[in-house]
PDB file of N, CA and C in Angstrom:
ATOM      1  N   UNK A   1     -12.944 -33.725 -32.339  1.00  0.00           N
ATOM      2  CA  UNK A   1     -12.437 -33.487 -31.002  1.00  0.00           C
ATOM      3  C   UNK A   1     -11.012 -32.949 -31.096  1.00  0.00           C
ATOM      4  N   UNK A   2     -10.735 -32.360 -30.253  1.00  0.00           N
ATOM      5  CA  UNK A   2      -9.620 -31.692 -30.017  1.00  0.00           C
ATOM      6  C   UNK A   2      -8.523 -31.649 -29.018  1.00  0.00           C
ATOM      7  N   UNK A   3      -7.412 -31.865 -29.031  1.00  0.00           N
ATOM      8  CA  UNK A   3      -6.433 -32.335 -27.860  1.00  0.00           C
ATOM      9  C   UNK A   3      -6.401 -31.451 -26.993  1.00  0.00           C
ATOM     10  N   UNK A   4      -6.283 -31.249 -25.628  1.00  0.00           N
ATOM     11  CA  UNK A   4      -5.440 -29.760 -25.303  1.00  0.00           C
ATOM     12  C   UNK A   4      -4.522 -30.208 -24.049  1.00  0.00           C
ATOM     13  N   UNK A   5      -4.011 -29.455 -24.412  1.00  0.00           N
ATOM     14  CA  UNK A   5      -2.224 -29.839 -23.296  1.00  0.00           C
ATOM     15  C   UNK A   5      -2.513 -28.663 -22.010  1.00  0.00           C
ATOM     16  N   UNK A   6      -2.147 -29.376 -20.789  1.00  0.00           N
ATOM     17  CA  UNK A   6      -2.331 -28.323 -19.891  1.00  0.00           C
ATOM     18  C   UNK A   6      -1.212 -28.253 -18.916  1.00  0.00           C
ATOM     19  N   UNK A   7      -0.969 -27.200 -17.960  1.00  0.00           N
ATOM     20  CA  UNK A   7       0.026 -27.423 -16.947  1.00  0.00           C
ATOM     21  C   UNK A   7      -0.727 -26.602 -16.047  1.00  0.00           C
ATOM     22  N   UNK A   8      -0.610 -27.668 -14.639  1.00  0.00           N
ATOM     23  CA  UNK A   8      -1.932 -27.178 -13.554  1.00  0.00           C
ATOM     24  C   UNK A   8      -0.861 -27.444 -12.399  1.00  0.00           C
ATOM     25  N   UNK A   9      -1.166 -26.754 -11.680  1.00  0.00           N
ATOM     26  CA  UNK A   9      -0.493 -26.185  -9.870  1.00  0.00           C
ATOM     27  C   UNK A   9      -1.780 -25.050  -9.420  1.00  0.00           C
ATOM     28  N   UNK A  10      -1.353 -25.430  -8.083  1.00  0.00           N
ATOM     29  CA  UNK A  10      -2.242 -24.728  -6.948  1.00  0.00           C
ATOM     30  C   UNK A  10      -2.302 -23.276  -7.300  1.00  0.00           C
ATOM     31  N   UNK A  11      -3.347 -22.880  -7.032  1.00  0.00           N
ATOM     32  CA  UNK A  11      -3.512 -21.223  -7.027  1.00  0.00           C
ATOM     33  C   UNK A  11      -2.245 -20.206  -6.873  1.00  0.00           C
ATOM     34  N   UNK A  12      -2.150 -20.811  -5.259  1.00  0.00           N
ATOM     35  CA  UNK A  12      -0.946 -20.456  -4.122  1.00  0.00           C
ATOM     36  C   UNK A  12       0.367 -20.243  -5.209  1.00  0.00           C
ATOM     37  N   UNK A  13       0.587 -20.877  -5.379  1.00  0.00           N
ATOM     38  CA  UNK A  13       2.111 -21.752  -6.195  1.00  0.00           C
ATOM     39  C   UNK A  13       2.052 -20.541  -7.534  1.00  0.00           C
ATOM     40  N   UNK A  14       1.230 -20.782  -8.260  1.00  0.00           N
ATOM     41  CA  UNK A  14       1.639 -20.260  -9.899  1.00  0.00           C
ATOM     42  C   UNK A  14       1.090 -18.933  -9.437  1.00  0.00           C
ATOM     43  N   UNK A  15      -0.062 -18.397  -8.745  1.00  0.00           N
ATOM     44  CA  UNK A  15      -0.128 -16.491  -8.868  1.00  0.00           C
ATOM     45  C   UNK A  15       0.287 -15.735  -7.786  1.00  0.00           C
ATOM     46  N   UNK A  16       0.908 -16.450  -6.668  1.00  0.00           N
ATOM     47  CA  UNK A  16       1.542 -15.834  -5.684  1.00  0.00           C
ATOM     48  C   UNK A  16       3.249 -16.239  -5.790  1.00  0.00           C
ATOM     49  N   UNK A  17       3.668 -17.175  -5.756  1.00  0.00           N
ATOM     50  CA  UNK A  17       4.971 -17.468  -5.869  1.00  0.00           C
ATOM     51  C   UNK A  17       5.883 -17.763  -6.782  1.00  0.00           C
ATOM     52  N   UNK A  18       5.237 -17.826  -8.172  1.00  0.00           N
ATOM     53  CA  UNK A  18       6.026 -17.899  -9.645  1.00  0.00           C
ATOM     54  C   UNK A  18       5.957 -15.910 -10.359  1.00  0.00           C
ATOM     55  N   UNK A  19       6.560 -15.858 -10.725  1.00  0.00           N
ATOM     56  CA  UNK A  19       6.286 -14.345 -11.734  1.00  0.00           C
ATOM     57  C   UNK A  19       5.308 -14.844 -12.590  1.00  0.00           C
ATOM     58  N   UNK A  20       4.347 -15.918 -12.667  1.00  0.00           N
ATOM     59  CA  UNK A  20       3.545 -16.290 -13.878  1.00  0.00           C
ATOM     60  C   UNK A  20       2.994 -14.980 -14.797  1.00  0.00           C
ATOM     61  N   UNK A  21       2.254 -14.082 -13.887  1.00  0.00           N
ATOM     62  CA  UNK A  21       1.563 -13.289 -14.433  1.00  0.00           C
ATOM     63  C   UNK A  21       2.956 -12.553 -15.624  1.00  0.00           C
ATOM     64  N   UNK A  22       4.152 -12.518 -15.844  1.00  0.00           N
ATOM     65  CA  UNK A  22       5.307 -11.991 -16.217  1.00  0.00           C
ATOM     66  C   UNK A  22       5.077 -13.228 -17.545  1.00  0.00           C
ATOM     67  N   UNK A  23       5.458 -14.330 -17.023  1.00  0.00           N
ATOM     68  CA  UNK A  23       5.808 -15.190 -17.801  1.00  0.00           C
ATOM     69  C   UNK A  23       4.330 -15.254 -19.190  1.00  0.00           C
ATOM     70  N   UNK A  24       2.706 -15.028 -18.925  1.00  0.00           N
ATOM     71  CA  UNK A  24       2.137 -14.934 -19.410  1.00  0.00           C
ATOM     72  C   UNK A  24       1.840 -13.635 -20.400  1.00  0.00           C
ATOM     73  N   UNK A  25       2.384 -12.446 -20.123  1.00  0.00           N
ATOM     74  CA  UNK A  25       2.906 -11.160 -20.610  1.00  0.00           C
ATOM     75  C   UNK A  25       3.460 -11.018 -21.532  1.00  0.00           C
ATOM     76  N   UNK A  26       4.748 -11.916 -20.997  1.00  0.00           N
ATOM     77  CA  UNK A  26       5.743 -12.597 -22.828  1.00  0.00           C
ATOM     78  C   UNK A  26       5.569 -12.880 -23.243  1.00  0.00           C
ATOM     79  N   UNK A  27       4.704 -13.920 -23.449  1.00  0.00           N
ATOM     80  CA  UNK A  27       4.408 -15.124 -24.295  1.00  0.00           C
ATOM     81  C   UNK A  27       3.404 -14.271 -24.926  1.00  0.00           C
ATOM     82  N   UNK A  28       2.142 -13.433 -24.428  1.00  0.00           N
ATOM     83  CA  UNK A  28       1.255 -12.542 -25.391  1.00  0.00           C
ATOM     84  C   UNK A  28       2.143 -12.021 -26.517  1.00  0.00           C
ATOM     85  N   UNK A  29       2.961 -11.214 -25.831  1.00  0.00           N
ATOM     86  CA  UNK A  29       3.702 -10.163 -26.312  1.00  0.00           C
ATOM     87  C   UNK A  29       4.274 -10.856 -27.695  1.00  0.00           C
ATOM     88  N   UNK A  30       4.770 -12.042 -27.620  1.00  0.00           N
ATOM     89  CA  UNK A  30       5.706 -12.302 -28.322  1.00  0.00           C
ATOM     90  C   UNK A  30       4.374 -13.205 -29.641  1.00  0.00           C
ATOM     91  N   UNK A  31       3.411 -13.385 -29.253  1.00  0.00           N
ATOM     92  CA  UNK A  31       2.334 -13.573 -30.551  1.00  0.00           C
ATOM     93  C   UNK A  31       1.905 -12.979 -30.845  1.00  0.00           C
ATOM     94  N   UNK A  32       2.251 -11.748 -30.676  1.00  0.00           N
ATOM     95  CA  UNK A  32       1.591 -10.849 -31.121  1.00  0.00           C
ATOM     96  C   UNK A  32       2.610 -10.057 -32.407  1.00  0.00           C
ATOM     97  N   UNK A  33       3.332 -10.059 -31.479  1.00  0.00           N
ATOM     98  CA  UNK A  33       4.623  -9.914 -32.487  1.00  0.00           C
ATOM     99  C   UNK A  33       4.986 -10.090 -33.811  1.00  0.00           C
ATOM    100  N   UNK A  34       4.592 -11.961 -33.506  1.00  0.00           N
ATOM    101  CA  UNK A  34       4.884 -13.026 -34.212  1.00  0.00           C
ATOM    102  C   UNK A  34       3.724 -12.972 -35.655  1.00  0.00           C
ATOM    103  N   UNK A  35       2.201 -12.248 -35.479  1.00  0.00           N
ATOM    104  CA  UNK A  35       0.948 -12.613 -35.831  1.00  0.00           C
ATOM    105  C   UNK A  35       0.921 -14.294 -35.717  1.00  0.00           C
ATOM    106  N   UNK A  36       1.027 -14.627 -34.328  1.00  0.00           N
ATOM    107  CA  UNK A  36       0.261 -15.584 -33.614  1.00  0.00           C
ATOM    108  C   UNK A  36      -0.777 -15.718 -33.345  1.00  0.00           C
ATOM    109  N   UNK A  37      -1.418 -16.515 -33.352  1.00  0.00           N
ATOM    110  CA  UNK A  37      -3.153 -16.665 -32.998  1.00  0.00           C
ATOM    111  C   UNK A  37      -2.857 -17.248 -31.224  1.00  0.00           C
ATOM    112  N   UNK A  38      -3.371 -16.371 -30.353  1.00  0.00           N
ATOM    113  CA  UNK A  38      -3.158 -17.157 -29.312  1.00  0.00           C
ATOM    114  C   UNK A  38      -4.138 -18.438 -29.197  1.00  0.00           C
ATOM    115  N   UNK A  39      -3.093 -19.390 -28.555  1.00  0.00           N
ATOM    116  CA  UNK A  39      -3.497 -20.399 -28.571  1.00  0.00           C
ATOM    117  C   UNK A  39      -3.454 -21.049 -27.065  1.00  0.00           C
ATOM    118  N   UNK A  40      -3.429 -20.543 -26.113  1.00  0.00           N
ATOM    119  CA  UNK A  40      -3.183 -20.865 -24.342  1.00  0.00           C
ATOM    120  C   UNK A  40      -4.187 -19.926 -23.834  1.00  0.00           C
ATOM    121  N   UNK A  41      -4.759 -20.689 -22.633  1.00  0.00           N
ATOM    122  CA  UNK A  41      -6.278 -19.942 -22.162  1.00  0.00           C
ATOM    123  C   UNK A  41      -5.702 -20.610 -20.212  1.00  0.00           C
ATOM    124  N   UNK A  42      -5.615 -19.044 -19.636  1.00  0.00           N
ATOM    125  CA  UNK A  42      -5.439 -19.353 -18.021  1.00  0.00           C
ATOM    126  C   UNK A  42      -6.891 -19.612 -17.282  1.00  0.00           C
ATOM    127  N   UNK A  43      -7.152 -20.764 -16.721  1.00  0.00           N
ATOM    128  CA  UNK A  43      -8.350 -20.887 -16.149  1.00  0.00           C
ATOM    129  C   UNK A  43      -8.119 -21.701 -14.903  1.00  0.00           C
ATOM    130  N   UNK A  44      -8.871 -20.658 -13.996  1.00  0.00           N
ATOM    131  CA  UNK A  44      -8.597 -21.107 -12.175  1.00  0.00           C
ATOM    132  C   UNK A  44      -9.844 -21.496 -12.123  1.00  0.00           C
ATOM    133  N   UNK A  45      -9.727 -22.889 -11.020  1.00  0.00           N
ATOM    134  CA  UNK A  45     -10.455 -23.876 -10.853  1.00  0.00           C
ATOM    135  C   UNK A  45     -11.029 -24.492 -12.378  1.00  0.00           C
ATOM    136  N   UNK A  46     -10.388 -25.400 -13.030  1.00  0.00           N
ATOM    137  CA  UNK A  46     -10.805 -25.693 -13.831  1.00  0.00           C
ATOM    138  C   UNK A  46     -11.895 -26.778 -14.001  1.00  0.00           C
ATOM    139  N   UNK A  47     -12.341 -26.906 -14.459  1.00  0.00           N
ATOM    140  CA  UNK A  47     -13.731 -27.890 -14.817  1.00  0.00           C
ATOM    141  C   UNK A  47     -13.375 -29.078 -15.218  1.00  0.00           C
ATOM    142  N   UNK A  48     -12.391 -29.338 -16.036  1.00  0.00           N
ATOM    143  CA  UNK A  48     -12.025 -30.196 -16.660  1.00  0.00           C
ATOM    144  C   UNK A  48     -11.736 -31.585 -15.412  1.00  0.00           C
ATOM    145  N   UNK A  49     -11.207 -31.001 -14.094  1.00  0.00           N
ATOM    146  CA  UNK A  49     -11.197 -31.755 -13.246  1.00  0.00           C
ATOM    147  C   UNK A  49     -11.758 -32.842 -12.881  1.00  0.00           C
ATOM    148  N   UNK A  50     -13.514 -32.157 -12.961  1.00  0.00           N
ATOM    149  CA  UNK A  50     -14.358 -32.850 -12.289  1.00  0.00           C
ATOM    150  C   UNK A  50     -14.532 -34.235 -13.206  1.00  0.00           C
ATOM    151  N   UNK A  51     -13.570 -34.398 -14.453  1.00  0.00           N
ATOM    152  CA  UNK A  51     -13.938 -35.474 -15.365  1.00  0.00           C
ATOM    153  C   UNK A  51     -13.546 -36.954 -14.301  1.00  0.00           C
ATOM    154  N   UNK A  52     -14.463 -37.726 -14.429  1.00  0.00           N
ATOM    155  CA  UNK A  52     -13.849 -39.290 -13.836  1.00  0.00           C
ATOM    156  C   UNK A  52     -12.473 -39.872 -13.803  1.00  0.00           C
ATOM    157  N   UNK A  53     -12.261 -39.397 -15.539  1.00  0.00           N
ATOM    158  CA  UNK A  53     -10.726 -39.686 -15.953  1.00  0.00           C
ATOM    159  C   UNK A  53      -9.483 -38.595 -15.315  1.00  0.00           C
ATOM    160  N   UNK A  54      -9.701 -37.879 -14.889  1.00  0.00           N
ATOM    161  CA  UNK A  54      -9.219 -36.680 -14.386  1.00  0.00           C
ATOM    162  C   UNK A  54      -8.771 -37.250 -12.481  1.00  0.00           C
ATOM    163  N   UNK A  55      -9.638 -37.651 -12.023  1.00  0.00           N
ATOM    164  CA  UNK A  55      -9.621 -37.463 -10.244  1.00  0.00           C
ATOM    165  C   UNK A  55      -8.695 -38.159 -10.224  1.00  0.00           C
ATOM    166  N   UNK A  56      -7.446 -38.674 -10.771  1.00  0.00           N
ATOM    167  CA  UNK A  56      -6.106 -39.160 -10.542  1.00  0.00           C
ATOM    168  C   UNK A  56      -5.108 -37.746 -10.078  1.00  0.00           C
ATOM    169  N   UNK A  57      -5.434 -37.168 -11.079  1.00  0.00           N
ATOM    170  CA  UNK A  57      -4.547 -35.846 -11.631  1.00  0.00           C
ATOM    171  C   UNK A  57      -5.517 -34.764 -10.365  1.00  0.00           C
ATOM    172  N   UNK A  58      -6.437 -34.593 -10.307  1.00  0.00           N
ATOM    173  CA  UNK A  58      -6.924 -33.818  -9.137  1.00  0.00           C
ATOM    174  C   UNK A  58      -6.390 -33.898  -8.040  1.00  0.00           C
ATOM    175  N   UNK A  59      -6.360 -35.263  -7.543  1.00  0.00           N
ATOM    176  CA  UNK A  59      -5.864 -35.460  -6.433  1.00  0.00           C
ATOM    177  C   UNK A  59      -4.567 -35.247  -6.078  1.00  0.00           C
ATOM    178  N   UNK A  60      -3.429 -35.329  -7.197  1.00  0.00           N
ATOM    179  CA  UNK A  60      -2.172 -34.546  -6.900  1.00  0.00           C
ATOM    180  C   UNK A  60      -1.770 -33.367  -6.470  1.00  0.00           C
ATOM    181  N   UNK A  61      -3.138 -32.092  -6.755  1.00  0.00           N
ATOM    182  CA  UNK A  61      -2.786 -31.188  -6.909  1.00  0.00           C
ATOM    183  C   UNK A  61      -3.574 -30.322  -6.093  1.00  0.00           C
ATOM    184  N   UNK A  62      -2.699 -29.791  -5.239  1.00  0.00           N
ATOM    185  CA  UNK A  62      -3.700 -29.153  -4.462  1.00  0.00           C
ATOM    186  C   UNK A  62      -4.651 -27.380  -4.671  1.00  0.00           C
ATOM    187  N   UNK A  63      -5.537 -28.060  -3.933  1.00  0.00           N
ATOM    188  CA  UNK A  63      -6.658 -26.984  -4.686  1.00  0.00           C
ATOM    189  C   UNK A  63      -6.480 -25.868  -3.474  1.00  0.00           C
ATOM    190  N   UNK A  64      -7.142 -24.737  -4.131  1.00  0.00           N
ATOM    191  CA  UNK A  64      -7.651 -24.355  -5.232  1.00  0.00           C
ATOM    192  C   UNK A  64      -6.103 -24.348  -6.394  1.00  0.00           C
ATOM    193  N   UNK A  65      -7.115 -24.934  -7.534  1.00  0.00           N
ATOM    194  CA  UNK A  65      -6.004 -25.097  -8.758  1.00  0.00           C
ATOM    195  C   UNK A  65      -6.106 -23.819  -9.603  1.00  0.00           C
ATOM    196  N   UNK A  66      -5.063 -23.949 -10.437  1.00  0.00           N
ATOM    197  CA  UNK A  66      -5.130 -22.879 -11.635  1.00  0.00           C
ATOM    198  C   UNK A  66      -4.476 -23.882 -13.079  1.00  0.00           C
ATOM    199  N   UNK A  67      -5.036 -23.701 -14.232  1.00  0.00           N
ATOM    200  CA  UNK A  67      -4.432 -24.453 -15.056  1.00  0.00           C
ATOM    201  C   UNK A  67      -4.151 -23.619 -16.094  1.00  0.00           C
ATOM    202  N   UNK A  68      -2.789 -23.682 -17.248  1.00  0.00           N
ATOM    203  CA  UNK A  68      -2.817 -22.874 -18.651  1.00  0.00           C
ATOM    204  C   UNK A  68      -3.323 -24.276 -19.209  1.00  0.00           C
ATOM    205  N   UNK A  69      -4.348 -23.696 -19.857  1.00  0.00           N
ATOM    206  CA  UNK A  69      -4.542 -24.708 -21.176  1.00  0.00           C
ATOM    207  C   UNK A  69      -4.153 -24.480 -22.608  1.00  0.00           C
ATOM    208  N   UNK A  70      -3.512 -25.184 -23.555  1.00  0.00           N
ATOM    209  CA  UNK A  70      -3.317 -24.648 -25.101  1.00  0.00           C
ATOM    210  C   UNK A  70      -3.314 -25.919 -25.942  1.00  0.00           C
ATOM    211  N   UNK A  71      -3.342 -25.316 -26.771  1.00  0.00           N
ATOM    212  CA  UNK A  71      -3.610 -26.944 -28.190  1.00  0.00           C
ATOM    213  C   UNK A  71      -2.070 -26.461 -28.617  1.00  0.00           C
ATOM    214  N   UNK A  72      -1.154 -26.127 -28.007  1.00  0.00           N
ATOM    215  CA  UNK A  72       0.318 -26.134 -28.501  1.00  0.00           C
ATOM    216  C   UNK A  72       1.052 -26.615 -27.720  1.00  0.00           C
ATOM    217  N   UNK A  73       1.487 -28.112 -27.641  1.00  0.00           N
ATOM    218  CA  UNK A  73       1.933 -29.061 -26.944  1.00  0.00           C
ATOM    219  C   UNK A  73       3.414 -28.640 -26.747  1.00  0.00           C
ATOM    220  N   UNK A  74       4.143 -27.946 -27.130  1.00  0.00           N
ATOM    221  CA  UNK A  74       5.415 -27.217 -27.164  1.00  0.00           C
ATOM    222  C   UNK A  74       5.395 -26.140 -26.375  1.00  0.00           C
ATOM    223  N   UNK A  75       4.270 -25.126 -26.586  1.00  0.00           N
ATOM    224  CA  UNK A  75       4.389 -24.434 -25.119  1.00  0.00           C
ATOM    225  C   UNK A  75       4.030 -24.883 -24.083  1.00  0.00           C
ATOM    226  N   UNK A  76       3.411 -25.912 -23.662  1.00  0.00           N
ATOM    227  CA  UNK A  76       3.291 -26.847 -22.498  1.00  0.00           C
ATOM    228  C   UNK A  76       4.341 -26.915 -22.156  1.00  0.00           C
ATOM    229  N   UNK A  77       5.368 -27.753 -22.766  1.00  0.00           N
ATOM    230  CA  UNK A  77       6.616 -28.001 -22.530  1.00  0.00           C
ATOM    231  C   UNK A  77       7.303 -27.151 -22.253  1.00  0.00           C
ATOM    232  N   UNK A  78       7.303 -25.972 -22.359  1.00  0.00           N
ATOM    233  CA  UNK A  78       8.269 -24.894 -22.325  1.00  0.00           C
ATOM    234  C   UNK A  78       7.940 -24.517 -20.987  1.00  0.00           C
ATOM    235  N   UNK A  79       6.846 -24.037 -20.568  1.00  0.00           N
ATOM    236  CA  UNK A  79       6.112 -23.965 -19.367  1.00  0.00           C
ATOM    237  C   UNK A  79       6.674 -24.960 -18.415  1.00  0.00           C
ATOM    238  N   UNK A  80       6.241 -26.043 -18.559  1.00  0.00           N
ATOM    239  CA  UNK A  80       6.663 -26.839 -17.653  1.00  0.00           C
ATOM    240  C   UNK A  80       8.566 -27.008 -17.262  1.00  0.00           C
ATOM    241  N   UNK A  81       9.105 -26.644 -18.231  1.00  0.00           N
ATOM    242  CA  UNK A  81      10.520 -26.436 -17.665  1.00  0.00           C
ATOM    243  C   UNK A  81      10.868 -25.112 -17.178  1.00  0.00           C
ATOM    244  N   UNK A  82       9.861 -24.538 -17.712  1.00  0.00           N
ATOM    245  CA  UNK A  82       9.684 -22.765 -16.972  1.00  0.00           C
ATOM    246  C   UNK A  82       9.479 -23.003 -15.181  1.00  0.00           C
ATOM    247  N   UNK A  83       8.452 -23.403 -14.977  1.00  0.00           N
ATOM    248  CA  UNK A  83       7.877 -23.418 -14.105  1.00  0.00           C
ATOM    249  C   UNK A  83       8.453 -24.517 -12.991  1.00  0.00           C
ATOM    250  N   UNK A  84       8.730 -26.005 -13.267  1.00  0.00           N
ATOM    251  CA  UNK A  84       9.677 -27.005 -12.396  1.00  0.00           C
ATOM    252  C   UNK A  84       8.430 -27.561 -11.583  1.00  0.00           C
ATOM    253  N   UNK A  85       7.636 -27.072 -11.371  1.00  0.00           N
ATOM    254  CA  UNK A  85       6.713 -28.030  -9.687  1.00  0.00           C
ATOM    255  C   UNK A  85       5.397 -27.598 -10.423  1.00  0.00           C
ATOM    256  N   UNK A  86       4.970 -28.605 -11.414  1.00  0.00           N
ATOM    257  CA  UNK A  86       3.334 -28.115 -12.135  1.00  0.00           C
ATOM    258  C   UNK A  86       3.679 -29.713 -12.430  1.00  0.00           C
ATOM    259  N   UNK A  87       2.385 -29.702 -12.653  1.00  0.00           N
ATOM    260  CA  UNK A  87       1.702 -30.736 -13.421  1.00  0.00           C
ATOM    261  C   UNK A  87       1.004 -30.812 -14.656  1.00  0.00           C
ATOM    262  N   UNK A  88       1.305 -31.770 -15.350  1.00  0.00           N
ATOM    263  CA  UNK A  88       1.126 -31.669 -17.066  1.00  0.00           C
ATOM    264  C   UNK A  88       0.124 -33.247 -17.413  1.00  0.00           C
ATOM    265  N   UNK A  89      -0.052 -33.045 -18.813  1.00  0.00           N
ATOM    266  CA  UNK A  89      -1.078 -33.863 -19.833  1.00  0.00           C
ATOM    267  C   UNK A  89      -2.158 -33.338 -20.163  1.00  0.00           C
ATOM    268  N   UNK A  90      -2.758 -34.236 -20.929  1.00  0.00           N
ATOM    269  CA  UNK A  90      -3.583 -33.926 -21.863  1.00  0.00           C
ATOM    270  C   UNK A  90      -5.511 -34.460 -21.779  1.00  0.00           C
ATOM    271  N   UNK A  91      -6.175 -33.521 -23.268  1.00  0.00           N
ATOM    272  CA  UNK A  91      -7.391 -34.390 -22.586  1.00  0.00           C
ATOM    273  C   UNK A  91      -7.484 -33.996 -24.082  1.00  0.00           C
ATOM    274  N   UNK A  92      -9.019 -34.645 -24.165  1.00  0.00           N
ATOM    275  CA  UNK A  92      -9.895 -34.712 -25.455  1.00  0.00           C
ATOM    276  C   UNK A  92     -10.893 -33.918 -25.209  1.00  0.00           C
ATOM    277  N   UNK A  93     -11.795 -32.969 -25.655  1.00  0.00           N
ATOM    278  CA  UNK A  93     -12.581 -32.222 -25.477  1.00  0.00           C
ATOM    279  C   UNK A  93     -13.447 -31.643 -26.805  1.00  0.00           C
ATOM    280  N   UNK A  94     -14.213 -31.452 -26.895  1.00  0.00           N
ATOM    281  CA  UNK A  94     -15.622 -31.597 -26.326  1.00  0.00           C
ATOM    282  C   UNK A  94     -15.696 -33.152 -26.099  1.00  0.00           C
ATOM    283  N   UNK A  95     -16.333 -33.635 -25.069  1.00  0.00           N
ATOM    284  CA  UNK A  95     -16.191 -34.907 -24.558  1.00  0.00           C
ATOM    285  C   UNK A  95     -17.701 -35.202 -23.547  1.00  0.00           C
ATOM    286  N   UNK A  96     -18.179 -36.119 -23.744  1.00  0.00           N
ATOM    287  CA  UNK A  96     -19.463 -36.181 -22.320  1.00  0.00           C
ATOM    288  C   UNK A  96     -19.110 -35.676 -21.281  1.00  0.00           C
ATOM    289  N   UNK A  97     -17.365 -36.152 -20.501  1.00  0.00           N
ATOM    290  CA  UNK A  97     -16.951 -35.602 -19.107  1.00  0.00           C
ATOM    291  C   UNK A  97     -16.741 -34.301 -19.506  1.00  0.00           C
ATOM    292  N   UNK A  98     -16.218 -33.773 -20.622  1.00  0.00           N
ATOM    293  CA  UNK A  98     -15.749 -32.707 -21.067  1.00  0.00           C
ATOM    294  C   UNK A  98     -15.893 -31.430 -21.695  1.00  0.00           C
ATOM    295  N   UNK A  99     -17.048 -31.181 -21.072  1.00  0.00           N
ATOM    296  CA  UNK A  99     -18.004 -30.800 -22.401  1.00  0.00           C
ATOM    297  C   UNK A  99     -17.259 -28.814 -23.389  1.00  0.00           C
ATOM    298  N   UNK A 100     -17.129 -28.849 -22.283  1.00  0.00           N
ATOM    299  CA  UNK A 100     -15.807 -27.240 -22.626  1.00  0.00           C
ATOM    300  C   UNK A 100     -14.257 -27.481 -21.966  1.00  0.00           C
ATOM    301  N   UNK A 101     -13.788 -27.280 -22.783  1.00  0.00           N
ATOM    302  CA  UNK A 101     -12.313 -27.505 -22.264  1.00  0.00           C
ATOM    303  C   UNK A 101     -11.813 -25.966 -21.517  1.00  0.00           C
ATOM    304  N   UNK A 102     -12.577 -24.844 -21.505  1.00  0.00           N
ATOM    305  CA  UNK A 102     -12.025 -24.085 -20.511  1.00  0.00           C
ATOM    306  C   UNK A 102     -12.718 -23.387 -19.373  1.00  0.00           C
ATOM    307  N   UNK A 103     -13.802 -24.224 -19.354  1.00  0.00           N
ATOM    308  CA  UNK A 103     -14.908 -23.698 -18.326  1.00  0.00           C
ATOM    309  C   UNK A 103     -14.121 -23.654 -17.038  1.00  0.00           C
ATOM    310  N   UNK A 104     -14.757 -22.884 -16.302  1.00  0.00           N
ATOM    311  CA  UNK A 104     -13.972 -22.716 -14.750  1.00  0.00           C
ATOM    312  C   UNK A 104     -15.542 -23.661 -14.096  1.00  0.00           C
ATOM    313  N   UNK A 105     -15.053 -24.363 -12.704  1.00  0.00           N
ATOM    314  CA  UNK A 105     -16.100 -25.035 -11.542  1.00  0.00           C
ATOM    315  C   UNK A 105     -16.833 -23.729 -11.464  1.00  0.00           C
ATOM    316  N   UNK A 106     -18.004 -24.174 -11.696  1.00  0.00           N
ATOM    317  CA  UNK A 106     -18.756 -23.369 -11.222  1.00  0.00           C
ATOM    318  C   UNK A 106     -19.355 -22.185 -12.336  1.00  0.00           C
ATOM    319  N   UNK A 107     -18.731 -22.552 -13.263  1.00  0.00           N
ATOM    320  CA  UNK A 107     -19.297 -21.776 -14.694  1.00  0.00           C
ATOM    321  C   UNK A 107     -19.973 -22.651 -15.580  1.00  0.00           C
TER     322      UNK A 107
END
């Protein structure tokens, strides 16, 4: 199993009112650069939600959501001081609740 770190806010919030789509641009740019393996995956309405362990963290956040997910707990962090009004942690995945860590609802 595998950790993955996420930072989730409303649709509204991160692709209308942050430069995200900018902020996600760089960060390519700069692994690519780097020969980085990307390691962060953007997924609106995420699945991961619907986990039991999850409807704490759902309920904070108003939907429709968008989440970055990555197994690089440092760009989480970076993000999240990027960004100021998101919501962060982690999950275990492949998991019974979990079964893909980047499926979108409804995929």
């Amino acid at each position: 199993m595998q950790t993955y770190h996420y930072v989730l806010a409303s649709q509204k919030f991160l692709l209308e009112e942050e430069p995200f789509e900018e902020v996600l641009k760089e960060r390519t740019r700069y692994y690519h650069e780097t020969e980085k393996e990307i390691d962060f995956w953007q997924v609106n309405q995420p699945a991961f939600l619907e986990a039991p362990e999850m409807a704490e963290v759902k309920a904070k956040c108003p939907q429709p959501s968008v989440a970055v997910i990555s197994t690089n707990p440092q760009f989480i962090t970076w993000l999240k001081l990027r960004l100021e009004y998101v919501l962060t942690g982690e999950f275990q995945a492949p998991s019974e609740t979990i079964p893909d860590p980047l499926a979108s609802q409804g995929s």
